[in-house]
Every structure is written in C-alpha cells, then in structure tokens.
N, C-alpha and C. Protein backbone atom coordinates (compact mmCIF):
# COMPACT_ATOMS: atom_id res chain seq x y z
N UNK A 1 130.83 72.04 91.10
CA UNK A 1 130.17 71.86 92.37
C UNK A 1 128.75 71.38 92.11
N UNK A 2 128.14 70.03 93.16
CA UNK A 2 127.05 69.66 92.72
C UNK A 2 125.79 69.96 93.73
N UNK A 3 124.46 70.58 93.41
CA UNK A 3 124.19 70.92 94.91
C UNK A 3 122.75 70.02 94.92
N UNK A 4 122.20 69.91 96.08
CA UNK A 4 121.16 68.96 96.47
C UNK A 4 119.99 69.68 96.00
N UNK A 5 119.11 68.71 95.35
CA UNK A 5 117.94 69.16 94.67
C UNK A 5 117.15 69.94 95.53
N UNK A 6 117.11 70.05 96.59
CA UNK A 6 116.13 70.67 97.56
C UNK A 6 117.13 72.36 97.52
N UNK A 7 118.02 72.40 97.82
CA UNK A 7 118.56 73.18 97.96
C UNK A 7 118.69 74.33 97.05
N UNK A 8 118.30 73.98 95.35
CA UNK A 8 118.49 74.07 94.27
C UNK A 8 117.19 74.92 94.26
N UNK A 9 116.10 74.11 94.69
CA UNK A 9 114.56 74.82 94.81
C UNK A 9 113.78 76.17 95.71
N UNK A 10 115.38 76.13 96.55
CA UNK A 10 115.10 77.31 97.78
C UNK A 10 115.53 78.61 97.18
N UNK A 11 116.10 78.56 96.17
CA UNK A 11 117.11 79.92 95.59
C UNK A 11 116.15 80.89 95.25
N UNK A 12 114.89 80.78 94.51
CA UNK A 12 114.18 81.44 94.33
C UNK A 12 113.47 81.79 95.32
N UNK A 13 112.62 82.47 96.17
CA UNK A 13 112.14 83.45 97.27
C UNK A 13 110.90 83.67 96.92
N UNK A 14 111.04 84.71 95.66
CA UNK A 14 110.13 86.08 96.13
C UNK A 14 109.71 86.02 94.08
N UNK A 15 108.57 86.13 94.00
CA UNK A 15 107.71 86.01 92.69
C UNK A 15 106.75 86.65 92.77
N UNK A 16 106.87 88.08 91.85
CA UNK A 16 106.22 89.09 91.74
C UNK A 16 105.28 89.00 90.06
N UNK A 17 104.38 89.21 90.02
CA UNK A 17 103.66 89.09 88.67
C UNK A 17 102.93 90.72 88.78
N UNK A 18 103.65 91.46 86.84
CA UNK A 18 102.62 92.53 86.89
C UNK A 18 100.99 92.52 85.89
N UNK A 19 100.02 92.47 86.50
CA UNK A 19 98.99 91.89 85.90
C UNK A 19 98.34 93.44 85.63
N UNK A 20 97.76 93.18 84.52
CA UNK A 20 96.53 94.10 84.01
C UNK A 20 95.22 93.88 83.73
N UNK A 21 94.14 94.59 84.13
CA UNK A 21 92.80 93.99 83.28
C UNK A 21 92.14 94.83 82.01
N UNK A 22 92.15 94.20 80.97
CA UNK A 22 91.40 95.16 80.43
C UNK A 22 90.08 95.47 80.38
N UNK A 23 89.41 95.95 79.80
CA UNK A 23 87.85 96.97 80.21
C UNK A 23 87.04 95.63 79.92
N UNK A 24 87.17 94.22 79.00
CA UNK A 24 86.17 93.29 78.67
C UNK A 24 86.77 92.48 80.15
N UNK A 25 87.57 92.86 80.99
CA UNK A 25 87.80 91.71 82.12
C UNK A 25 88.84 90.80 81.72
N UNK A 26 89.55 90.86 80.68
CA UNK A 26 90.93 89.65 80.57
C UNK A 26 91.86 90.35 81.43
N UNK A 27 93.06 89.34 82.26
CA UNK A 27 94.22 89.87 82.80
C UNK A 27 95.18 89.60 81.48
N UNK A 28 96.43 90.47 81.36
CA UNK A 28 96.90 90.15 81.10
C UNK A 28 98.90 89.91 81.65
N UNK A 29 99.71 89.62 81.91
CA UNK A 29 100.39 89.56 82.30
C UNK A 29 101.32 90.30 81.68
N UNK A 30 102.21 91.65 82.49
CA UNK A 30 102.81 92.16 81.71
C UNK A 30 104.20 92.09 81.73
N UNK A 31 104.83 91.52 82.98
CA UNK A 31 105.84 91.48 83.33
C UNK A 31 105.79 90.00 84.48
N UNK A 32 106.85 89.08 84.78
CA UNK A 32 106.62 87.90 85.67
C UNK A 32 108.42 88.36 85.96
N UNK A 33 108.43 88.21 87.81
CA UNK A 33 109.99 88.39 88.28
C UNK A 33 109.90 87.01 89.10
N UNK A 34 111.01 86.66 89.29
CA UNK A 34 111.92 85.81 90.13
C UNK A 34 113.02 86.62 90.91
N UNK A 35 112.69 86.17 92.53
CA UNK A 35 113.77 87.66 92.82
C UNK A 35 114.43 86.87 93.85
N UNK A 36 115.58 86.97 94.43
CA UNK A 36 116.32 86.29 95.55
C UNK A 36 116.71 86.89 96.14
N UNK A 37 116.68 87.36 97.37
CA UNK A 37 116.51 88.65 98.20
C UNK A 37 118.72 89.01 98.10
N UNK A 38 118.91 89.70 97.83
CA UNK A 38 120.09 90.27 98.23
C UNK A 38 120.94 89.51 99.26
N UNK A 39 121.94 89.00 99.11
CA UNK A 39 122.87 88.11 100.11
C UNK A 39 122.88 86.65 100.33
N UNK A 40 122.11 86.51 99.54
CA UNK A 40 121.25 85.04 99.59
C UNK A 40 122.46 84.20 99.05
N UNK A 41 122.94 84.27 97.44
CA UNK A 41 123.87 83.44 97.38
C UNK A 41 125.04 83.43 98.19
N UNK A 42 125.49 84.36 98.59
CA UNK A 42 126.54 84.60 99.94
C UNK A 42 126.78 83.55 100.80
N UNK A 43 125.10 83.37 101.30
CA UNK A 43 124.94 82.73 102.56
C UNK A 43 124.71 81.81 102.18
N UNK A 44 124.49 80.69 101.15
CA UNK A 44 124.14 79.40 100.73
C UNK A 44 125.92 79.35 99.96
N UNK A 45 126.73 79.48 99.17
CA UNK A 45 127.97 79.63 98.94
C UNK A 45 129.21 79.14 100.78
N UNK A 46 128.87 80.00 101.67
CA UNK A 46 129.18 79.46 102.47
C UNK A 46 128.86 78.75 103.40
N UNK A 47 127.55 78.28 103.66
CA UNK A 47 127.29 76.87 104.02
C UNK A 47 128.10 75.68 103.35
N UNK A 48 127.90 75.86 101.45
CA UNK A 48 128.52 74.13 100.91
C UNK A 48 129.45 74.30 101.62
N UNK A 49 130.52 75.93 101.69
CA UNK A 49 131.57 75.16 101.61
C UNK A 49 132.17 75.09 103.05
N UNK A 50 131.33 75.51 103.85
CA UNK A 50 131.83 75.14 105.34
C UNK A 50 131.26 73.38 105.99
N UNK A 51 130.57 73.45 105.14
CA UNK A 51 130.10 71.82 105.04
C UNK A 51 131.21 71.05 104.11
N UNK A 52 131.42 71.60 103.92
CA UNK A 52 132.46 70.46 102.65
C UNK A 52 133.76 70.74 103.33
N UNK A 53 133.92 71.50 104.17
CA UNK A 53 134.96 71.59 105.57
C UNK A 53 135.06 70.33 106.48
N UNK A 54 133.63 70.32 107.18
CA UNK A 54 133.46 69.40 108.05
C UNK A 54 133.50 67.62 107.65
C-alpha cells in the first residue's frame, strides 16, 4: 500500500522532549518522544481503504 506524502507527515502528533539544566546552565536532553495519540492508525487505515472503495 502506497500512501500520499502529506498524509505520511500527519502520523506523528504529539512531540514531547525531556530537558534538563545543569547548575553551569547547559540543557541537556534526556529523553525525545514521538507520540500518535491512540486510534489514530485506525482512523487513517480506514479512510485509504474506504477511499480505495469509492
């Protein structure tokens, strides 16, 4: 299955970064998420394929 570049770019949502500072003032990054809220592929899964219906 091939899906449209735009479509491809929406999957990701929600980007959480866990940052720290230390005492001289650097952040450092301790953790980086990519999150796609729950149900999401569900509901993009049945769009293609109710489009690929029509």
């Amino acid at each position: 299955m091939r899906r449209h570049e735009s479509e491809i770019r929406r999957l990701g949502e929600y980007c959480g970064n866990d940052l720290v500072r230390d005492k001289d003032g650097t952040l450092y990054v301790l953790e980086d998420n990519l999150r796609v809220p729950s149900g999401v592929s569900y509901m993009i899964e049945n769009r293609v394929i109710t489009k690929s219906l029509s």
